[in-house]
N, C-alpha and C. Protein backbone atom coordinates (compact mmCIF):
# COMPACT_ATOMS: atom_id res chain seq x y z
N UNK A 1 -4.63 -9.50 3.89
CA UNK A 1 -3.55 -8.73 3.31
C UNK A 1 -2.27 -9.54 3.51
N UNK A 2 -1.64 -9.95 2.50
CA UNK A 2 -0.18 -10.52 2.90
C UNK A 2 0.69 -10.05 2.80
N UNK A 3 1.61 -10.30 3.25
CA UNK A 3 2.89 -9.55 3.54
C UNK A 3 3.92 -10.61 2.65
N UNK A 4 4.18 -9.78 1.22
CA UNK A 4 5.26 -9.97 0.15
C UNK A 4 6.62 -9.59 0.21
N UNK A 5 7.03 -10.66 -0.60
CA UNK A 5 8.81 -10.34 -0.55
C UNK A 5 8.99 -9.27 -1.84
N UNK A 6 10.38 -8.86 -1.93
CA UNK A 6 10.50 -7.86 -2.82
C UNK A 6 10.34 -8.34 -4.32
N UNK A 7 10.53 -10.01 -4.64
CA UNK A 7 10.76 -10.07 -6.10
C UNK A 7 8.52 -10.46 -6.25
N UNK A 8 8.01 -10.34 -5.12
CA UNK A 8 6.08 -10.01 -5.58
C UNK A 8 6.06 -8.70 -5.61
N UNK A 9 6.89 -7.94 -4.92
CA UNK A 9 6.31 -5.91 -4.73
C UNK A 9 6.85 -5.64 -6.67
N UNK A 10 7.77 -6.60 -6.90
CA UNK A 10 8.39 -6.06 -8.17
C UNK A 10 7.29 -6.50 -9.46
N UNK A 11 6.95 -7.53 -9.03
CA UNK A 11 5.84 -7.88 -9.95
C UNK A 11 4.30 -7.30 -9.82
N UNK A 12 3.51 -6.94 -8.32
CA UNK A 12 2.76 -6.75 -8.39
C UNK A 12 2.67 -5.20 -8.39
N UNK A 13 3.75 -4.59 -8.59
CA UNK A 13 3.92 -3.25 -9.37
C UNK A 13 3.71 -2.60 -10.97
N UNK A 14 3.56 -3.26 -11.29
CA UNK A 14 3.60 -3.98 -12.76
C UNK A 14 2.10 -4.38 -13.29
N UNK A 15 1.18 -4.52 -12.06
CA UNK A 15 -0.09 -5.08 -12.32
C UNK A 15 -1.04 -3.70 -13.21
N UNK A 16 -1.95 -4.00 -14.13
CA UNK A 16 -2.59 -3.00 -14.80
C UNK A 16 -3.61 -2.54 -13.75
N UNK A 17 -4.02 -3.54 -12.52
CA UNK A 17 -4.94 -3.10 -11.48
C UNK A 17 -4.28 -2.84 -10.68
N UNK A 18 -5.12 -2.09 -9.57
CA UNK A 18 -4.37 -0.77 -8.98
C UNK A 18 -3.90 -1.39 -7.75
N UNK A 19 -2.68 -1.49 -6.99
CA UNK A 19 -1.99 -1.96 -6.24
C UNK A 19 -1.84 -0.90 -5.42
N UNK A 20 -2.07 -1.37 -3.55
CA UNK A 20 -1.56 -0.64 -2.38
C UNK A 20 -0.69 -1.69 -1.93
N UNK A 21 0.59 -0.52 -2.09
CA UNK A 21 1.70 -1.39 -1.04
C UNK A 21 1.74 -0.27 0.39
N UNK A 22 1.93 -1.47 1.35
CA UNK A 22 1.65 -0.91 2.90
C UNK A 22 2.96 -1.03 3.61
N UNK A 23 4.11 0.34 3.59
CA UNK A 23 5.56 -0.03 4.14
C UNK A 23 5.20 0.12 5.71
N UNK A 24 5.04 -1.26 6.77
CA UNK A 24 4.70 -1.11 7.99
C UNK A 24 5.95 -1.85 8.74
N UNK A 25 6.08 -1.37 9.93
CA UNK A 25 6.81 -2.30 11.34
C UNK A 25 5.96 -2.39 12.33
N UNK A 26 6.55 -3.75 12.59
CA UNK A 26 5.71 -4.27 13.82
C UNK A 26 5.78 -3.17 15.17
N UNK A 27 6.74 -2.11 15.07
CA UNK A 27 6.23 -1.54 16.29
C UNK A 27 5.56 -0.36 15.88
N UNK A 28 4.78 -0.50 15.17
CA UNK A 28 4.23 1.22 14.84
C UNK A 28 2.75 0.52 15.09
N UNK A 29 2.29 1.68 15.91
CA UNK A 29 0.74 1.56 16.40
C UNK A 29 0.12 2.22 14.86
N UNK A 30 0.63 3.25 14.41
CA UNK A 30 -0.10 3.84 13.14
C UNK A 30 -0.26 2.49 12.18
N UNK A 31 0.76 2.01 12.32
CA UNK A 31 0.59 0.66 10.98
C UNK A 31 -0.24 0.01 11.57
N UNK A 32 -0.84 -0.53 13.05
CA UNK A 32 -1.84 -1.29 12.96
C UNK A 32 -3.10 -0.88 12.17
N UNK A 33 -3.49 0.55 12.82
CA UNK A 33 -4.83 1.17 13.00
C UNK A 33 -4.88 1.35 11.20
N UNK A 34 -3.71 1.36 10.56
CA UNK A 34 -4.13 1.33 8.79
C UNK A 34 -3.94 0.32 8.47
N UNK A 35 -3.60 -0.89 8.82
CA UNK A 35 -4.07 -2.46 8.56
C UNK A 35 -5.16 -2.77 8.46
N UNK A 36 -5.93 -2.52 10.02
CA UNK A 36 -7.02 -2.56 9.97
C UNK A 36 -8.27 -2.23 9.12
N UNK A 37 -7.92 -0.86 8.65
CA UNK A 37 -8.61 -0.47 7.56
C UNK A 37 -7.98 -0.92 6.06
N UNK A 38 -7.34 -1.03 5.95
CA UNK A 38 -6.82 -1.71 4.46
C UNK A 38 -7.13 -3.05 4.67
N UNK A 39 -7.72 -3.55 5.41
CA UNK A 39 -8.35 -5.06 5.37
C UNK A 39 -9.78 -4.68 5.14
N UNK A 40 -10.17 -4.04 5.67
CA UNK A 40 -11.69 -3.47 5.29
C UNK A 40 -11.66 -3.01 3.94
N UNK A 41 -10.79 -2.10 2.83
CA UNK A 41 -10.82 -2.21 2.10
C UNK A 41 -10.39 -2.84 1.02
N UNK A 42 -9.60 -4.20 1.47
CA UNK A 42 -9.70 -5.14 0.64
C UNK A 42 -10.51 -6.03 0.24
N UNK A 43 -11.78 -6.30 1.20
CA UNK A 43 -12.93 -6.60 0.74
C UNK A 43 -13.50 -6.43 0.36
N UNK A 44 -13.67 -4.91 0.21
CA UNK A 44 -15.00 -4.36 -0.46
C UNK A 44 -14.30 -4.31 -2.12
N UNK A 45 -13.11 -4.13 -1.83
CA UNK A 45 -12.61 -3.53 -3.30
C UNK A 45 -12.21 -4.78 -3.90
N UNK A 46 -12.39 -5.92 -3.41
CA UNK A 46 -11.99 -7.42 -3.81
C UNK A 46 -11.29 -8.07 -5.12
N UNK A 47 -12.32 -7.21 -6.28
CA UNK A 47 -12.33 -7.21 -7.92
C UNK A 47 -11.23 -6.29 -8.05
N UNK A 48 -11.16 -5.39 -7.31
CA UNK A 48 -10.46 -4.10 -8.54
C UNK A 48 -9.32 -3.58 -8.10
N UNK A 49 -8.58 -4.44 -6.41
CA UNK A 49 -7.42 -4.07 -5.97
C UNK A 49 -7.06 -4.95 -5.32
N UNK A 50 -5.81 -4.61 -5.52
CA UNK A 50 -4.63 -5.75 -4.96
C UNK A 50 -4.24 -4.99 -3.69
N UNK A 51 -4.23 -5.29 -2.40
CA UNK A 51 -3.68 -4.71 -1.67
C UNK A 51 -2.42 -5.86 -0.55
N UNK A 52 -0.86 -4.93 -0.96
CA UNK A 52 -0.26 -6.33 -0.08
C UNK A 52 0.99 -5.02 1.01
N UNK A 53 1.59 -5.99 1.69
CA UNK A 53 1.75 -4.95 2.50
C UNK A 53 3.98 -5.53 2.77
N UNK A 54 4.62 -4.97 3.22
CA UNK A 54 5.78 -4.97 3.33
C UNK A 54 6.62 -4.74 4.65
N UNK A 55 7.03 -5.43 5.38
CA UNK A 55 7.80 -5.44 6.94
C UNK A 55 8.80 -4.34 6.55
N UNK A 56 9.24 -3.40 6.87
CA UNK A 56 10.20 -2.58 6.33
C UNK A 56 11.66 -2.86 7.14
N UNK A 57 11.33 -3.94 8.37
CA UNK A 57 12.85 -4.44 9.11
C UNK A 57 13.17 -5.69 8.57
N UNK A 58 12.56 -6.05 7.32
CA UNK A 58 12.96 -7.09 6.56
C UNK A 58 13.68 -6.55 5.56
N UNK A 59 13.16 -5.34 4.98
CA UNK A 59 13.48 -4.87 3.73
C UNK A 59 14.08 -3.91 3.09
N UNK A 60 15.31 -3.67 3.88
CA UNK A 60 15.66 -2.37 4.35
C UNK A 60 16.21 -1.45 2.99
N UNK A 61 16.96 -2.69 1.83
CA UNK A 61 16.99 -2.23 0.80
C UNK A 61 15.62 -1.70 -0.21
N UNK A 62 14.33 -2.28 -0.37
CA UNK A 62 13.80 -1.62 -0.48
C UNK A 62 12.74 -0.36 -0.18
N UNK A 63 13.26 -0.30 0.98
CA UNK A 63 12.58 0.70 2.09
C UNK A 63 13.68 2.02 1.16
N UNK A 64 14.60 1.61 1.51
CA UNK A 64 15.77 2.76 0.43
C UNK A 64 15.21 3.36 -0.91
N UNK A 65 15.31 2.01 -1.44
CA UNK A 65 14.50 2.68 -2.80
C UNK A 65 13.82 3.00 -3.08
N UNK A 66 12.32 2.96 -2.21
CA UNK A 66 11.19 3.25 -2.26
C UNK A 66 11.45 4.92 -1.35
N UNK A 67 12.35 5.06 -0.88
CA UNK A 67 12.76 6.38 -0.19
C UNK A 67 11.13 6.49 0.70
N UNK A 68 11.18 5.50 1.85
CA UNK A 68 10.75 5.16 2.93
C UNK A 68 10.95 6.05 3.81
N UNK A 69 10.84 6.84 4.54
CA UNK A 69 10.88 7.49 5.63
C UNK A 69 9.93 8.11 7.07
N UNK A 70 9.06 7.28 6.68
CA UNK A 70 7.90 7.79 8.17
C UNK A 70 6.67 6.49 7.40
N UNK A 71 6.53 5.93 8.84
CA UNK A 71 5.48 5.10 8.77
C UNK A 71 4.00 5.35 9.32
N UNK A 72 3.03 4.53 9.04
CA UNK A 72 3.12 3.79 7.43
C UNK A 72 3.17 4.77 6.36
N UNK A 73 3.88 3.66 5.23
CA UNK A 73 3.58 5.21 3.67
C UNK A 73 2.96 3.99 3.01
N UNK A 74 1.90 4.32 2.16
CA UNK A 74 1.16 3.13 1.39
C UNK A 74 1.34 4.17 0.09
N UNK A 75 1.62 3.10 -0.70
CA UNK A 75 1.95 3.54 -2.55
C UNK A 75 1.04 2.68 -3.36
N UNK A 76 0.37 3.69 -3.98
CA UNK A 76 -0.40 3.29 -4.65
C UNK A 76 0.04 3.12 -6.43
N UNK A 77 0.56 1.37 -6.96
CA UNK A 77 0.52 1.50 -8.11
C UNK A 77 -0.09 1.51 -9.38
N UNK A 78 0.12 1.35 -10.30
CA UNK A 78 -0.20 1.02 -11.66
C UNK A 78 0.62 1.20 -12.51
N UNK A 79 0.61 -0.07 -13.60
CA UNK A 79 1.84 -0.33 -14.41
C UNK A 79 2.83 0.08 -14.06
N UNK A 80 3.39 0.42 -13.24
CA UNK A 80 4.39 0.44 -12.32
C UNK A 80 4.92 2.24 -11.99
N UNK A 81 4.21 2.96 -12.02
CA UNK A 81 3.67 4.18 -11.43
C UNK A 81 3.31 4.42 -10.36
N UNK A 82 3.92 4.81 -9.51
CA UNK A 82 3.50 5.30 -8.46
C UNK A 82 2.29 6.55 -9.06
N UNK A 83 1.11 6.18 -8.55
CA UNK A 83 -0.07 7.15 -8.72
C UNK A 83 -0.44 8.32 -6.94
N UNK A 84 0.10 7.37 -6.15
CA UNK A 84 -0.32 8.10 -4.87
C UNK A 84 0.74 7.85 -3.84
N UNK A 85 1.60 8.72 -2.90
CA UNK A 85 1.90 8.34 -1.71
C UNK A 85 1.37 8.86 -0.78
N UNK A 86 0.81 7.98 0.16
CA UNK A 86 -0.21 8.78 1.09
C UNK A 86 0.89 7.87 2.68
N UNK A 87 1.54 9.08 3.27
CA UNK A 87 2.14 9.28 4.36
C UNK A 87 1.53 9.25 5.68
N UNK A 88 1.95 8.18 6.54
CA UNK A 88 1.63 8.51 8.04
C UNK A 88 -0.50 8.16 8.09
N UNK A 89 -0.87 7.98 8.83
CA UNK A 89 -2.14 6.93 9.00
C UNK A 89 -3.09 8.23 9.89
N UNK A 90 -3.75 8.81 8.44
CA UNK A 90 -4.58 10.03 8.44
C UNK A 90 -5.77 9.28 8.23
N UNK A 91 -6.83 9.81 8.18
CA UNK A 91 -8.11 9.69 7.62
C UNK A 91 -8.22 8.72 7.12
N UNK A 92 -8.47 7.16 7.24
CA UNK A 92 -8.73 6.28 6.69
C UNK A 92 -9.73 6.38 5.02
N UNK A 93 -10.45 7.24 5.20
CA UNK A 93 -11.91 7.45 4.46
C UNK A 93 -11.56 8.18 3.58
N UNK A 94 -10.74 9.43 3.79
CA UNK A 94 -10.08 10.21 2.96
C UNK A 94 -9.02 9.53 2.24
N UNK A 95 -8.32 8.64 2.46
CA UNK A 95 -7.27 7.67 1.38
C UNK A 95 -8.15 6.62 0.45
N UNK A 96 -9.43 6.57 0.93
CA UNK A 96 -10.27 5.48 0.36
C UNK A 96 -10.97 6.47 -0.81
N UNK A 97 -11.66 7.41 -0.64
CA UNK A 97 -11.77 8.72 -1.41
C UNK A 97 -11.00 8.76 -2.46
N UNK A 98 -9.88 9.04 -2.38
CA UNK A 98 -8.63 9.41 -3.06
C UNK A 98 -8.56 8.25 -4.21
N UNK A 99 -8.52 6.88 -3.54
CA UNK A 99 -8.32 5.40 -3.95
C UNK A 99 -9.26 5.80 -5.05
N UNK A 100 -10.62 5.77 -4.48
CA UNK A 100 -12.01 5.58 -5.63
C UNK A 100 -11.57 6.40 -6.88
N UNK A 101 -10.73 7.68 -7.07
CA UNK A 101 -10.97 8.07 -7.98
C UNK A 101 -9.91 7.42 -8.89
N UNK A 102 -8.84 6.80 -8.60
CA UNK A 102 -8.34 6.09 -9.59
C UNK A 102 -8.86 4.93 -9.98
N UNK A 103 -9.53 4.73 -9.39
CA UNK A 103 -10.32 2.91 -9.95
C UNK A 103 -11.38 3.53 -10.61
N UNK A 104 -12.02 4.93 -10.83
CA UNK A 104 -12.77 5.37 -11.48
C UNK A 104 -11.97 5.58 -12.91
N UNK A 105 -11.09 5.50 -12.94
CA UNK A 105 -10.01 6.07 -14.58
C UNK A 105 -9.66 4.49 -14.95
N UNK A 106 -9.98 3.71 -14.52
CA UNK A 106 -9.58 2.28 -15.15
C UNK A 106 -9.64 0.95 -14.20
């Protein structure tokens, strides 16, 4: 999973395949434990998702615009739609759930 600057979040927002952006800081234990699993599902999902992730003490302007407020929040795009915000590092399996059914619509 790499960690993109804002003018890739702007482009890979934009992608027709389905994009997780991951707003994390290095001191949040929640952002590890959903790293971890968003690396697991970047393998499996290899073909059909982009998953990249964002330092939010780098990025503070777009932490703003993205109206950031509790970590991690992972946004799920397409064509530049936010389709999902899934808040705070719940149920790994249950966001993967959720995931499947939009990669089931395209």
């Amino acid at each position: 999973m790499k960690d993109i600057t804002i003018q890739e979040f702007e482009n890979l927002k934009k992608a027709p395949q389905l994009v997780v952006i991951d707003f994390y800081s290095t001191f949040c234990s929640a952002c590890d434990k959903a790293e971890t699993f968003l690396n697991i599902l970047e393998k499996a999902y290899v073909d059909r998702l982009t998953i990249a992730k964002i330092n939010i003490d780098n990025n503070l302007k777009l932490v703003e615009e993205c109206s950031i407020t509790k970590l991690p929040t992972l946004l799920v795009y397409r064509n530049s739609i936010v389709l999902m915000r899934w808040v705070g590092f719940r149920d790994g399996y249950v966001f993967e759930k959720e995931l499947r059914e939009f990669l089931k619509k395209g």
